[in-house]
N, C-alpha and C. Protein backbone atom coordinates (compact mmCIF):
# COMPACT_ATOMS: atom_id res chain seq x y z
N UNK A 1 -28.95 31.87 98.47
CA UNK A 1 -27.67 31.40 99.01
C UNK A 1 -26.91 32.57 99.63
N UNK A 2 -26.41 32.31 100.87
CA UNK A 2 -25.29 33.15 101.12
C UNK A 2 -24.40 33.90 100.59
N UNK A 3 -24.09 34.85 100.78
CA UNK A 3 -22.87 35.79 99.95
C UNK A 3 -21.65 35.41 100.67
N UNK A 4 -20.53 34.69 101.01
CA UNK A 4 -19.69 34.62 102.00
C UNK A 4 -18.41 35.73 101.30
N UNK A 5 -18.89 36.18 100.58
CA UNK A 5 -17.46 37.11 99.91
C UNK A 5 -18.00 38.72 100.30
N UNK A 6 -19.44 38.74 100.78
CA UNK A 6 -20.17 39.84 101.72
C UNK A 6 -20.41 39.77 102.69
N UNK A 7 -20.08 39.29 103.54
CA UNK A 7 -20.57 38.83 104.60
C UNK A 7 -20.93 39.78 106.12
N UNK A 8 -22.47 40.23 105.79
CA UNK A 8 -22.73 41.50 106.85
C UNK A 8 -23.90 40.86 107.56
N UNK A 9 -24.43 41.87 108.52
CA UNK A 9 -26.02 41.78 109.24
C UNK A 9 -27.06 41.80 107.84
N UNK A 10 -26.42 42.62 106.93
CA UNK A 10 -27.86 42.52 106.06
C UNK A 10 -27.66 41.88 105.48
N UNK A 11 -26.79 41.01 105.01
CA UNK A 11 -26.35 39.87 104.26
C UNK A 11 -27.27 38.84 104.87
N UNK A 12 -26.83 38.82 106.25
CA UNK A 12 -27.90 37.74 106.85
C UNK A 12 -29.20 37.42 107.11
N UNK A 13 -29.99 38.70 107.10
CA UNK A 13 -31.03 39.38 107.30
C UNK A 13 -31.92 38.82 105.57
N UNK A 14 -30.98 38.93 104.96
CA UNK A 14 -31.20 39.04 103.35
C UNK A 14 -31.96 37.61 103.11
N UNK A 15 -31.25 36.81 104.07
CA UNK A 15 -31.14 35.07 103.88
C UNK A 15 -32.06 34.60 105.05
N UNK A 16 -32.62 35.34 105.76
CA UNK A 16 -33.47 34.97 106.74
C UNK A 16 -33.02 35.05 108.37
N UNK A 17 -31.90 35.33 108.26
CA UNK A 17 -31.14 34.94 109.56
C UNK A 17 -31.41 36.05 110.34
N UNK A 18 -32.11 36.01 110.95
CA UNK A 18 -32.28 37.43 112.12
C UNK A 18 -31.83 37.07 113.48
N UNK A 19 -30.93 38.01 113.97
CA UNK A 19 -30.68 37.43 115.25
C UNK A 19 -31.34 38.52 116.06
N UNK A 20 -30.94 38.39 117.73
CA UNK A 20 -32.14 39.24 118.49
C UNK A 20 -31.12 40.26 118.89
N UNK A 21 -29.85 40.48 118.54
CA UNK A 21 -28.79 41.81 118.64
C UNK A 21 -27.87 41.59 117.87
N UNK A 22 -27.81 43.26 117.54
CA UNK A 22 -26.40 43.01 116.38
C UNK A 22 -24.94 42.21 116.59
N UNK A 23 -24.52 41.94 117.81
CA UNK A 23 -23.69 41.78 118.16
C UNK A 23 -23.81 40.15 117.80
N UNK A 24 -25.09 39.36 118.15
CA UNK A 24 -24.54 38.18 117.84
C UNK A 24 -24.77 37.52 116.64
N UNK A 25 -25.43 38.20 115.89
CA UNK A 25 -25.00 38.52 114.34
C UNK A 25 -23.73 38.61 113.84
N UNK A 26 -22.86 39.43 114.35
CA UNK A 26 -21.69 39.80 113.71
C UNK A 26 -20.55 38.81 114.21
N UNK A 27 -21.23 38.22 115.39
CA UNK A 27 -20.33 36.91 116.42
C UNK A 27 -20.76 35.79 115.40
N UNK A 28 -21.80 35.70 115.26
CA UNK A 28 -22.67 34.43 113.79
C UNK A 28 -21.36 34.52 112.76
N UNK A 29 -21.68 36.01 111.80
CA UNK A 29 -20.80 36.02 111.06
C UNK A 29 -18.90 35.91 111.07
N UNK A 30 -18.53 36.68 112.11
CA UNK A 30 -17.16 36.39 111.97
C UNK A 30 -17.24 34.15 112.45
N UNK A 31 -17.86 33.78 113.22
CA UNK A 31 -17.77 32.46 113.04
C UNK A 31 -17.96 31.42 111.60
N UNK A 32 -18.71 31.74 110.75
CA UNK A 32 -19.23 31.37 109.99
C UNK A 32 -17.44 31.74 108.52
N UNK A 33 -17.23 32.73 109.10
CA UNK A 33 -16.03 33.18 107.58
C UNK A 33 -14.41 32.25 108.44
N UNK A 34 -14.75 31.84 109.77
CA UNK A 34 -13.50 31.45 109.94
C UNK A 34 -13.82 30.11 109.59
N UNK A 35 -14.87 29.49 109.65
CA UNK A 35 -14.80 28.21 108.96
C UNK A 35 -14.48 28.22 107.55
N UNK A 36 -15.37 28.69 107.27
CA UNK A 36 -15.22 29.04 105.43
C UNK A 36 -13.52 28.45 105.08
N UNK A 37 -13.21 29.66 105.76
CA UNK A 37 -11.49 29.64 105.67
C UNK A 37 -10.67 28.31 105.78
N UNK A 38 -11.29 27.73 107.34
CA UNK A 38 -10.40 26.41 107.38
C UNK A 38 -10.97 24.98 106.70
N UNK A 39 -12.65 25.46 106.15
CA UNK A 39 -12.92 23.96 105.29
C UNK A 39 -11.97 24.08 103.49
N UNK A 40 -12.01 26.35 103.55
CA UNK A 40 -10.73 26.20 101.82
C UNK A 40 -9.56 25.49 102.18
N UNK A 41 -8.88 25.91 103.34
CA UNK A 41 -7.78 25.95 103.04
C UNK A 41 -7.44 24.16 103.17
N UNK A 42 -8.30 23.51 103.99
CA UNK A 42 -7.96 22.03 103.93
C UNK A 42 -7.93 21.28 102.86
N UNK A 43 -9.10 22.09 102.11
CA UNK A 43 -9.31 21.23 100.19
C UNK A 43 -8.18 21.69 99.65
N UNK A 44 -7.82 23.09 99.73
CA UNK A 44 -6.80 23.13 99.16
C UNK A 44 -5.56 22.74 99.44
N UNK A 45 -5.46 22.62 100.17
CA UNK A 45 -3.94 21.86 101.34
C UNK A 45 -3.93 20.19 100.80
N UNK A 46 -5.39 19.71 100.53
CA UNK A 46 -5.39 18.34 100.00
C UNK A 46 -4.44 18.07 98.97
N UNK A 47 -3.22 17.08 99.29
CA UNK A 47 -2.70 16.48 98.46
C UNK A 47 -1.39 17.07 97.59
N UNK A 48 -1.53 18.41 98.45
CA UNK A 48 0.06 19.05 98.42
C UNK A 48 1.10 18.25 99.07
N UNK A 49 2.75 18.78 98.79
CA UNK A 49 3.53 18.42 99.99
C UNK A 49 3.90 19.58 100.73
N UNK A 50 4.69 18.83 101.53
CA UNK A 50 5.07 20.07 102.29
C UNK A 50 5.75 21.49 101.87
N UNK A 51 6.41 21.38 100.78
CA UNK A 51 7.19 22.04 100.07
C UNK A 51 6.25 22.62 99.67
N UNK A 52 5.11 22.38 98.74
CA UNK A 52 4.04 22.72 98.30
C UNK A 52 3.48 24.19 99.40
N UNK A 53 3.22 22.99 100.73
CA UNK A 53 2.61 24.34 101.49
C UNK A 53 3.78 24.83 102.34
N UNK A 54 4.79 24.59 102.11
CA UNK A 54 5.66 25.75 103.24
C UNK A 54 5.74 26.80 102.16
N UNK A 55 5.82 26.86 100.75
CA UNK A 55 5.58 27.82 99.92
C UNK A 55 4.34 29.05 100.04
N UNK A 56 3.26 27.93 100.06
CA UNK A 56 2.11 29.17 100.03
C UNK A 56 2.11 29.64 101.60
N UNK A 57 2.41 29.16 103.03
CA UNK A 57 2.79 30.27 103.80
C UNK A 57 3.61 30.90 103.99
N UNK A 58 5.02 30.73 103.07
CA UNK A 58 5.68 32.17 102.47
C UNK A 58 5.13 33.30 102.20
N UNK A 59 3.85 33.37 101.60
CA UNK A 59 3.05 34.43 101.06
C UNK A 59 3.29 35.41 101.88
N UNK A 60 3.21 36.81 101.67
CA UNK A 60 2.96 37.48 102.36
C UNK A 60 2.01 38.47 101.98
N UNK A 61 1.49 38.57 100.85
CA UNK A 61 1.21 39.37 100.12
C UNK A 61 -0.21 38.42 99.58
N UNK A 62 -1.36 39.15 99.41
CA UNK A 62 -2.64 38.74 98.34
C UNK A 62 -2.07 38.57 96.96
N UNK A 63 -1.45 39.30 96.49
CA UNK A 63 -0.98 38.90 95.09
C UNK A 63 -0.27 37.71 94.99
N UNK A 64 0.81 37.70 96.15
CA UNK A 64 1.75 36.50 95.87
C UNK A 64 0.89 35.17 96.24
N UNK A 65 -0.12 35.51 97.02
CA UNK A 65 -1.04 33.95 97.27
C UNK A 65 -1.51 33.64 95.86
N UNK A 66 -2.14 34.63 95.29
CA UNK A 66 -3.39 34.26 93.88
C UNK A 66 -2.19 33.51 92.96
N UNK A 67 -1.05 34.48 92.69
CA UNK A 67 0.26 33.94 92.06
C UNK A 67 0.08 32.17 92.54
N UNK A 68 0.68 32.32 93.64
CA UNK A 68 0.37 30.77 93.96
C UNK A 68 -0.71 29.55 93.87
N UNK A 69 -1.67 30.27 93.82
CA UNK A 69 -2.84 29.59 93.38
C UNK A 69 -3.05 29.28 92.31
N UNK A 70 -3.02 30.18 91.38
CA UNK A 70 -2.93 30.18 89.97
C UNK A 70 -2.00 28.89 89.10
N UNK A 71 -0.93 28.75 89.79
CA UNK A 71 -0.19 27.71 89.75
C UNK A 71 0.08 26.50 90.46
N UNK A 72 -0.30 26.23 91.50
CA UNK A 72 -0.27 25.33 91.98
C UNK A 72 -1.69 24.65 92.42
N UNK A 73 -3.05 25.67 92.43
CA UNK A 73 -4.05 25.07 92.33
C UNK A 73 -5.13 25.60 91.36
N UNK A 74 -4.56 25.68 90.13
CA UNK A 74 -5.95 26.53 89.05
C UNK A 74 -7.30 26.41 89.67
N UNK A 75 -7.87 25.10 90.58
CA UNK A 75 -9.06 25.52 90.33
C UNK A 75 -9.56 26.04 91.70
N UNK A 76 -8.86 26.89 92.35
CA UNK A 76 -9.18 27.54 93.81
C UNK A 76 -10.45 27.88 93.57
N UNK A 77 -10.94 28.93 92.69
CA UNK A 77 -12.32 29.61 92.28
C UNK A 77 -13.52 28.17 92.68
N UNK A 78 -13.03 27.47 91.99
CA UNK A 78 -14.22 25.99 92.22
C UNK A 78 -13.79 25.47 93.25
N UNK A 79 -13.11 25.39 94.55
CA UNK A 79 -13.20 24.67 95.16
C UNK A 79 -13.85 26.13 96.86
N UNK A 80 -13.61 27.54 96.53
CA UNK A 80 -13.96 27.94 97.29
C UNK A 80 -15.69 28.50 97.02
N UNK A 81 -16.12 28.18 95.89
CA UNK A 81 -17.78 27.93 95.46
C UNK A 81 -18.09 26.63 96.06
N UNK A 82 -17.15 25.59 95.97
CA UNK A 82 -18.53 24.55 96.07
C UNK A 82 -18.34 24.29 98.03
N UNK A 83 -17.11 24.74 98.71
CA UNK A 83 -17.19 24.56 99.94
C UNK A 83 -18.21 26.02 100.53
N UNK A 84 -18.24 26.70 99.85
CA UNK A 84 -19.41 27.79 100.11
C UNK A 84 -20.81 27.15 100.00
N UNK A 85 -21.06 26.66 99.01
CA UNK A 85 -22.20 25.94 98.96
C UNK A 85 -22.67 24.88 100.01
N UNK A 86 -21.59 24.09 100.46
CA UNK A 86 -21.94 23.26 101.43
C UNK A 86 -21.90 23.90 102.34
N UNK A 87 -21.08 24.98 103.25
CA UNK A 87 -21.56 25.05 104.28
C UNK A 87 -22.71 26.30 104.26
N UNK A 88 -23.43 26.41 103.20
CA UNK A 88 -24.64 27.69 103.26
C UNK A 88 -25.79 26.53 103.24
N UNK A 89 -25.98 25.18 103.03
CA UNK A 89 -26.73 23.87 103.07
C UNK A 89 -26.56 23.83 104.76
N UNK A 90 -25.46 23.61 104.81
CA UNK A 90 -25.72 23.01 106.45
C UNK A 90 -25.72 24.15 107.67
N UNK A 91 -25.86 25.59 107.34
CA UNK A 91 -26.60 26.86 108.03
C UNK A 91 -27.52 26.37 108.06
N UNK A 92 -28.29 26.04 106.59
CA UNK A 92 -29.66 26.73 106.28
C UNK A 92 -30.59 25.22 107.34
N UNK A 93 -29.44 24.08 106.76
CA UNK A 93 -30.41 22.61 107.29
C UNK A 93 -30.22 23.08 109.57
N UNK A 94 -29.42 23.26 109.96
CA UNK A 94 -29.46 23.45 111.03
C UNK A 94 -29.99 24.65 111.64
N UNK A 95 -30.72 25.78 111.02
CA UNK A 95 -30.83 26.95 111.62
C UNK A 95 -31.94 27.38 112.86
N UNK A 96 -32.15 25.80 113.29
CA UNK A 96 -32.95 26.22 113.99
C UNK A 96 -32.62 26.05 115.72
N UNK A 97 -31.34 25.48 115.27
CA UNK A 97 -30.40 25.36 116.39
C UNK A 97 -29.46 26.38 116.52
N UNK A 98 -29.63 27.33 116.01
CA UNK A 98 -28.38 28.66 116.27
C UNK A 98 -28.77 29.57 116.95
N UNK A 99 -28.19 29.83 117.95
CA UNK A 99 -28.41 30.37 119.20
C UNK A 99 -28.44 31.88 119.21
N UNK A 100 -29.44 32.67 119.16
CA UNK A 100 -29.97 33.58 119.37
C UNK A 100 -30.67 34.32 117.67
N UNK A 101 -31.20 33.05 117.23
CA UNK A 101 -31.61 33.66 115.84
C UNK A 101 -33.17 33.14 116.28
N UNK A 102 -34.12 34.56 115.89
CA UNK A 102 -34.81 34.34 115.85
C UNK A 102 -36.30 34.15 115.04
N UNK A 103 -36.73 33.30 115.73
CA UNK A 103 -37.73 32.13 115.03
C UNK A 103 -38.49 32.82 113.52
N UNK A 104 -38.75 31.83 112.83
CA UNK A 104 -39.32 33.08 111.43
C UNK A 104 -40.77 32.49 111.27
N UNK A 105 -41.43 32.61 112.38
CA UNK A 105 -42.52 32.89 111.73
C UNK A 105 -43.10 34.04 111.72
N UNK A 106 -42.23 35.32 111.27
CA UNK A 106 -42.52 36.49 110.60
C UNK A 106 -42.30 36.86 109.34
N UNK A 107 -42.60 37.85 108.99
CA UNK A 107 -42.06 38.26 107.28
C UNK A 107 -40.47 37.99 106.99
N UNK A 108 -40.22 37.57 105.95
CA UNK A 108 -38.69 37.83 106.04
C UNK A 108 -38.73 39.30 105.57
N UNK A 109 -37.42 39.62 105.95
CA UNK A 109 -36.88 40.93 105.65
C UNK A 109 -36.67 41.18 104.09
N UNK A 110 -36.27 39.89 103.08
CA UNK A 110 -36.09 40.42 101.98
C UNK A 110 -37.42 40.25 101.25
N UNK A 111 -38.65 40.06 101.77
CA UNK A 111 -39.89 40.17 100.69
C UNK A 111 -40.62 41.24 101.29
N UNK A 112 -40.02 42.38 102.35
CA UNK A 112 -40.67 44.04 102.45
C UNK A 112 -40.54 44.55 100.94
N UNK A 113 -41.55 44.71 100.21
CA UNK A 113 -42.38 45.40 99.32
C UNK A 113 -41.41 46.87 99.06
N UNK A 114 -41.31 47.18 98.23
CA UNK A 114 -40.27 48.78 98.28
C UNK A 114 -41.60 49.88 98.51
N UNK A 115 -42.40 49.42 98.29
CA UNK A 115 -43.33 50.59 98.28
C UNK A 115 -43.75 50.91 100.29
N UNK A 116 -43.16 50.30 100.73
CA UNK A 116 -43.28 50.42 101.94
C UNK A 116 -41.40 50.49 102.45
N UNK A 117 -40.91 51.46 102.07
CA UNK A 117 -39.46 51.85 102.46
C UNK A 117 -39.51 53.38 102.57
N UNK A 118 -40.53 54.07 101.97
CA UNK A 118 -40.57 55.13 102.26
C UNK A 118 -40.03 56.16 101.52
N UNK A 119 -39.86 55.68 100.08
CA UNK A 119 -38.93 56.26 99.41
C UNK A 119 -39.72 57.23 98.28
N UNK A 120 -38.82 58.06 97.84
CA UNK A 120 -39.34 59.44 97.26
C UNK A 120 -39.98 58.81 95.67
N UNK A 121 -41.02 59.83 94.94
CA UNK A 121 -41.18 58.88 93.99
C UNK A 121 -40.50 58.83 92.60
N UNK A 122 -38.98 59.74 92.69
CA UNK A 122 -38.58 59.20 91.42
C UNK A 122 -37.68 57.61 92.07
N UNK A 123 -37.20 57.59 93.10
CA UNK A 123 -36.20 56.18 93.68
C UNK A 123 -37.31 54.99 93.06
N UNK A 124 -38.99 55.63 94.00
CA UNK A 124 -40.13 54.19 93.63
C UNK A 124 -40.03 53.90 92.22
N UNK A 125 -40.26 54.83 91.09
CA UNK A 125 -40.34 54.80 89.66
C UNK A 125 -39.51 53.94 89.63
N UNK A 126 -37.85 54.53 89.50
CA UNK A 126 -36.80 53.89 88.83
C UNK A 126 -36.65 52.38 89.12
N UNK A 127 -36.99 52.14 90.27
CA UNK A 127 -37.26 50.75 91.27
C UNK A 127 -37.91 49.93 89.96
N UNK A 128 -38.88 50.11 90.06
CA UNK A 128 -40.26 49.78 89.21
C UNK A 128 -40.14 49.30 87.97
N UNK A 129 -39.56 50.50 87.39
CA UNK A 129 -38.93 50.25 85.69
C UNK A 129 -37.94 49.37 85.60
N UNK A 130 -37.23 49.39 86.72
CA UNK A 130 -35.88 48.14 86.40
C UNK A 130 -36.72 46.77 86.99
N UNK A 131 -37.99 46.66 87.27
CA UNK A 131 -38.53 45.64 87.75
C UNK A 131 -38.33 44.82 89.02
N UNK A 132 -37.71 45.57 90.12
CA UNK A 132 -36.84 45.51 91.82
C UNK A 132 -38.38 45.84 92.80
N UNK A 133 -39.06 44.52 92.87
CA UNK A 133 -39.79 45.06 93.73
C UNK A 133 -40.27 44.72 95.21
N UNK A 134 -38.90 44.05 95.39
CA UNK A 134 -38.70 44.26 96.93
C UNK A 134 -37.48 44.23 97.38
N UNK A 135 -37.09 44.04 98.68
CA UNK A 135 -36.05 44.27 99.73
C UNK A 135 -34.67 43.22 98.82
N UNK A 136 -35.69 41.97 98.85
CA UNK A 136 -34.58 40.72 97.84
C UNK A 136 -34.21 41.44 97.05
N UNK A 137 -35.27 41.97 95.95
CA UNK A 137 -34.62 42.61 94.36
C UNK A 137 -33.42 43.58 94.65
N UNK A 138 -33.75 44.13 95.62
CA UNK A 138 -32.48 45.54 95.50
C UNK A 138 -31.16 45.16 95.84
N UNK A 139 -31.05 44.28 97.27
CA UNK A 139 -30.02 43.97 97.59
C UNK A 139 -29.36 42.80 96.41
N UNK A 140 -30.12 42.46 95.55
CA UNK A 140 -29.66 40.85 94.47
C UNK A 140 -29.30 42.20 93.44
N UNK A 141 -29.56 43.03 93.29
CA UNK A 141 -29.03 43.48 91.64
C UNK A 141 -27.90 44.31 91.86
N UNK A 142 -27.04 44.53 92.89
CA UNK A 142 -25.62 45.24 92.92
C UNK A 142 -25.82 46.67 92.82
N UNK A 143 -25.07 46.90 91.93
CA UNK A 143 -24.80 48.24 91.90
C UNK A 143 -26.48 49.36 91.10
N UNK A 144 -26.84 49.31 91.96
CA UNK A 144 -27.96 50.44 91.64
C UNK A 144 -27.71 52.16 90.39
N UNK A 145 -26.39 52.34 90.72
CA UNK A 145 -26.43 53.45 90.00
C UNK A 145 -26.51 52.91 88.24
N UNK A 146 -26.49 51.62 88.26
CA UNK A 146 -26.92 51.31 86.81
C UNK A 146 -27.95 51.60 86.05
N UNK A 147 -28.79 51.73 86.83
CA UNK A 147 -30.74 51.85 86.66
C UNK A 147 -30.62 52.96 85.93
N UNK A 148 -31.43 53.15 85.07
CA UNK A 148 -31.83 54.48 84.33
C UNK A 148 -32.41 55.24 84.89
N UNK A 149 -32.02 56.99 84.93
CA UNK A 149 -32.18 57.88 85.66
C UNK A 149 -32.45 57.74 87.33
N UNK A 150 -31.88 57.03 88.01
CA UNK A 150 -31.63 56.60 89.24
C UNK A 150 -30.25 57.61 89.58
N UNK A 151 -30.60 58.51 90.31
CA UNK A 151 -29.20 59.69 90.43
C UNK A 151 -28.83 59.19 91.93
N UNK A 152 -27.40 59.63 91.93
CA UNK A 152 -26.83 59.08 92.95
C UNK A 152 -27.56 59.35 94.51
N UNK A 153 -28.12 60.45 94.79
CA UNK A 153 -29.03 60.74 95.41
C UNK A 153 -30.15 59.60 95.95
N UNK A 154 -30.53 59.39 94.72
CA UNK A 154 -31.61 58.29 94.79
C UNK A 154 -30.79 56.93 95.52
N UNK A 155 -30.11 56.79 95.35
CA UNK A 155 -29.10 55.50 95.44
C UNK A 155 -29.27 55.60 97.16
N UNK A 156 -28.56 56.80 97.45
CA UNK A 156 -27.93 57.02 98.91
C UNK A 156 -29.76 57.08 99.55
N UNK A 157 -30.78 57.35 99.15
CA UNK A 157 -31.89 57.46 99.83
C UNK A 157 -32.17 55.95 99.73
N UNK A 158 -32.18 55.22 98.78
CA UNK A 158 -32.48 53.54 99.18
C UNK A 158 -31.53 52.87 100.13
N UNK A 159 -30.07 53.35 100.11
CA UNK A 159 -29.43 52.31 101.18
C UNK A 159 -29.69 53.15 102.43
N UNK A 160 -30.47 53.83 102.90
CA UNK A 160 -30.57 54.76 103.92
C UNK A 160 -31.81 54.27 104.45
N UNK A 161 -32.64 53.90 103.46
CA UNK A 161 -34.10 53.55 103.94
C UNK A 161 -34.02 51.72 104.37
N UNK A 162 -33.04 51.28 103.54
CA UNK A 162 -32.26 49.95 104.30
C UNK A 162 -32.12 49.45 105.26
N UNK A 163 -30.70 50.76 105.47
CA UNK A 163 -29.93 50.23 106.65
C UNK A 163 -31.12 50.27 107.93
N UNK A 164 -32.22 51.75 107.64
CA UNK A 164 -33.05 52.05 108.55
C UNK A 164 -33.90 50.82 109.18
N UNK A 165 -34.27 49.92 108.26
CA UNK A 165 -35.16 49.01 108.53
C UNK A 165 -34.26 47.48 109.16
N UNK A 166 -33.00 47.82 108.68
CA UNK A 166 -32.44 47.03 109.10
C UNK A 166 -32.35 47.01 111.09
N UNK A 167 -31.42 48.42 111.14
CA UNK A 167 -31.38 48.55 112.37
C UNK A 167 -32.68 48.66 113.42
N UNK A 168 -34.02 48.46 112.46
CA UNK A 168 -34.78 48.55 113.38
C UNK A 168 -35.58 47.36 114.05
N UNK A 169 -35.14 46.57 112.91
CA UNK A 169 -35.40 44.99 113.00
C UNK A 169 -34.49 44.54 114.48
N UNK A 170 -33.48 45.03 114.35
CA UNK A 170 -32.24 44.63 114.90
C UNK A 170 -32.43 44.95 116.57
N UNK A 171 -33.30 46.57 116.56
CA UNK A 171 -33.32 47.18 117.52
C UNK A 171 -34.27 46.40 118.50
N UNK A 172 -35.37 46.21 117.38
CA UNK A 172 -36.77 45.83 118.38
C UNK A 172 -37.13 44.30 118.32
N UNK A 173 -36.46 43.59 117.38
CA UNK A 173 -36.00 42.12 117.18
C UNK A 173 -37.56 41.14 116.32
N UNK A 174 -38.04 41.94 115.39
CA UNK A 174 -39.41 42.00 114.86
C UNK A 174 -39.38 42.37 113.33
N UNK A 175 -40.05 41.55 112.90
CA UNK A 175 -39.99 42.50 110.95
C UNK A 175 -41.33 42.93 110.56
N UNK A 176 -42.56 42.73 111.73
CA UNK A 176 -43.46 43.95 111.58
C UNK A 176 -43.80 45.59 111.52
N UNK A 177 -43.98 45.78 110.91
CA UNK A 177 -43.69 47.32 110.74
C UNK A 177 -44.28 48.16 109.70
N UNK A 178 -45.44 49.24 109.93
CA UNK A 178 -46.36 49.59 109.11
C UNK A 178 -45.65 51.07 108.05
N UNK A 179 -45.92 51.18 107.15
CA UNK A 179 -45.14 52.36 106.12
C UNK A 179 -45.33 53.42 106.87
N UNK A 180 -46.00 53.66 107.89
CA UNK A 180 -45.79 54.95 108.54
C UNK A 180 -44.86 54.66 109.06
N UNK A 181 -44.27 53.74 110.16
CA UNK A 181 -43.41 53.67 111.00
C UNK A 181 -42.36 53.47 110.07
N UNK A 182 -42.24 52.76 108.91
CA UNK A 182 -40.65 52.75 108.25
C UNK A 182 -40.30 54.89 107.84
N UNK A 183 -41.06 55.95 107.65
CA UNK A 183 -41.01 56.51 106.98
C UNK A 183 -41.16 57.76 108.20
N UNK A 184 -40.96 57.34 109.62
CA UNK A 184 -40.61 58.15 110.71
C UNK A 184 -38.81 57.43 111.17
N UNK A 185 -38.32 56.60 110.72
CA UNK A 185 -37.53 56.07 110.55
C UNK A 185 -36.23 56.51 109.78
N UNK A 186 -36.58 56.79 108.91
CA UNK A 186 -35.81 57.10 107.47
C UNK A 186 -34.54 58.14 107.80
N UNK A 187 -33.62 58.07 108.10
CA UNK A 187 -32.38 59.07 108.74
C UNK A 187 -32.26 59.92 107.06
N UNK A 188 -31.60 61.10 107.31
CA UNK A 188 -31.13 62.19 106.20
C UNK A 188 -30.28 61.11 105.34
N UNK A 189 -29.83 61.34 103.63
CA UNK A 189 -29.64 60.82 102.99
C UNK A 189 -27.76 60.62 103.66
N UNK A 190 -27.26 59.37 103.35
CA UNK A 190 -25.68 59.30 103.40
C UNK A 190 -25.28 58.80 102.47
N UNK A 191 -23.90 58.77 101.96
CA UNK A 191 -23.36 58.41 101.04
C UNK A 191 -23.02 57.06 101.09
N UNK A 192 -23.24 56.20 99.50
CA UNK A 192 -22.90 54.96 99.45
C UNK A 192 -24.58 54.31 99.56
N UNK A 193 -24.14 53.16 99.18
CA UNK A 193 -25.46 52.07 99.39
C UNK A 193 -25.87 51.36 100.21
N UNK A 194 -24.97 50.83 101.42
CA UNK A 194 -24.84 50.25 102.67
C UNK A 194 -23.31 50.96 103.63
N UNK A 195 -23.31 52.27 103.70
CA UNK A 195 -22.41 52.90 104.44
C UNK A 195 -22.12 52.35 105.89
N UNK A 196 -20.96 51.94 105.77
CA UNK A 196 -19.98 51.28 106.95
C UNK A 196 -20.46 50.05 107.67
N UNK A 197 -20.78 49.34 106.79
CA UNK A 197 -21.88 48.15 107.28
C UNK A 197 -21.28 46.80 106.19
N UNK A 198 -19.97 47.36 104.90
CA UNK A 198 -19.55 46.08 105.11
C UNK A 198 -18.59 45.29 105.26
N UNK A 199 -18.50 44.07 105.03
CA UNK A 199 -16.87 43.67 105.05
C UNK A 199 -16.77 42.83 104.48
N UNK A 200 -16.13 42.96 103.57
CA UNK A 200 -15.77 42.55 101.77
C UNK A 200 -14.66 41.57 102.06
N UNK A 201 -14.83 40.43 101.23
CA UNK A 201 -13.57 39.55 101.21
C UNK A 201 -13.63 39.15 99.84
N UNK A 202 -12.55 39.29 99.50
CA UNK A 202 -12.01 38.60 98.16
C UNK A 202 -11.81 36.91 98.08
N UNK A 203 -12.12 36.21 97.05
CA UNK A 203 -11.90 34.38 96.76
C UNK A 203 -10.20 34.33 97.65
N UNK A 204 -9.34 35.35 97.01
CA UNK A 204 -8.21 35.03 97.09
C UNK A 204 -7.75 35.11 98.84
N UNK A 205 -8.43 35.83 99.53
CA UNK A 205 -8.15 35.97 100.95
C UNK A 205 -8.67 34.70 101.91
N UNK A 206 -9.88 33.96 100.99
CA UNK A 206 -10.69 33.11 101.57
C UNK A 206 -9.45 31.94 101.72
N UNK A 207 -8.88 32.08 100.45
CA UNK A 207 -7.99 30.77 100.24
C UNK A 207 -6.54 31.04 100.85
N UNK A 208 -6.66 32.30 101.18
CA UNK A 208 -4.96 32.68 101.98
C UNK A 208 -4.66 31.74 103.24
C-alpha cells in the first residue's frame, strides 16, 4: 500500500509506479496528495455546521487544527486511513491508464535483491542478520540505524546505493541492470537515508 504521509519518487517506485521522468512522477504525486486532501477534508466536513467549519478554518496553526480535531472529530486518524486506503485501491485498479507510467513488465524496483546494490560487506551482513533482503525490505523497515552494528556510515552507503538506482531507473526509464552497472553507479557516501528526496506530511496537515 501506499505511504501517502511519504509521499516521494521512491515511494512510488516502491509500489510499482515507474514513470518515464522524474518530473511526471512528482506531477503524479503532488496530484495524488491534493486529492487525498479534498476526499479528508469532505468526510470530515460531513455533517458539521457551519459554525463547526468556520471554526476549523480559523486555524491557523497545525496545533490549533489537531486541537480541533481532537474535539470535534476524535476519529480523524480513521477516517484519513481508510480514505487512504481507497484511493491507493483505485491507483492501483486504474494504473494502467496513468499517463506516462511505465508498463511493468519488468522487475519491480522493490524485489532488486540487496546483494546486487553494491554495498560494502559489513552494510550486506547487517542487511542479512536483520533478515532485509531486498529493495522492499529496506525501504518497509524505517529507520535502519536500529540494526545491530549497522554504523551510521553503513546507513548513508545504503540510501546512496538507493537513491543511485533510483535515479537511474528514472534516467534510462528501465529496471534492468546488472551488479556491475549498479556498482559503477554508486555516488560517495551522503548523509541521511534518502537525502533531499522527501516530503513528509503529517495525518494532521492531511486533515487541515
Amino acid at each position: 500500500m501506499i505511504n501517502f504521509m511519504k509521499l516521494n519518487r521512491t515511494e512510488l517506485l516502491h509500489n510499482g509506479l515507474i514513470f518515464e521522468t522524474v518530473e511526471e512522477a512528482e506531477l503524479f504525486a503532488q496530484i495524488v496528495l491534493e486529492e487525498l486532501e479534498v476526499r479528508i477534508g469532505a468526510e470530515i466536513s460531513n455533517g458539521l455546521d457551519c459554525l463547526k467549519l468556520a471554526e476549523l478554518d480559523a486555524c491557523t496553526t497545525q496545533a490549533e487544527s489537531q486541537a480541533w480535531l481532537e474535539k470535534n472529530r476524535p476519529d480523524y486518524r480513521e477516517i484519513v486511513k481508510a480514505q487512504s486506503a481507497t484511493l491507493d485501491q483505485k491507483i492501483m485498479a486504474l494504473r494502467e491508464r496513468i499517463p506516462g507510467l511505465i508498463a511493468q513488465d519488468r522487475r519491480d524496483f522493490g524485489d532488486w535483491p540487496i546483494e546486487e546494490l553494491g554495498l560494502g560487506i559489513r552494510s550486506l551482513n547487517c542487511l542479512k542478520r536483520a533478515g532485509l533482503k531486498t529493495v522492499r525490505d529496506i525501504l518497509s523497515y524505517g529507520d535502519l540505524s536500529r540494526i545491530r552494528n549497522l554504523s551510521r556510515s553503513c546507513v548513508e552507503e545504503i540510501g546512496t546505493a538507493i537513491n543511485s538506482l533510483t535515479d537511474k531507473i528514472y534516467s534510462e526509464g528501465n529496471c534492468e541492470y546488472s551488479e556491475e552497472e549498479f556498482e559503477a553507479e554508486i555516488a560517495s557516501l551522503e548523509a541521511g537515508m534518502f537525502p533531499g528526496d522527501e516530503c513528509e506530511y503529517s495525518e494532521e496537515e492531511f486533515a487541515e
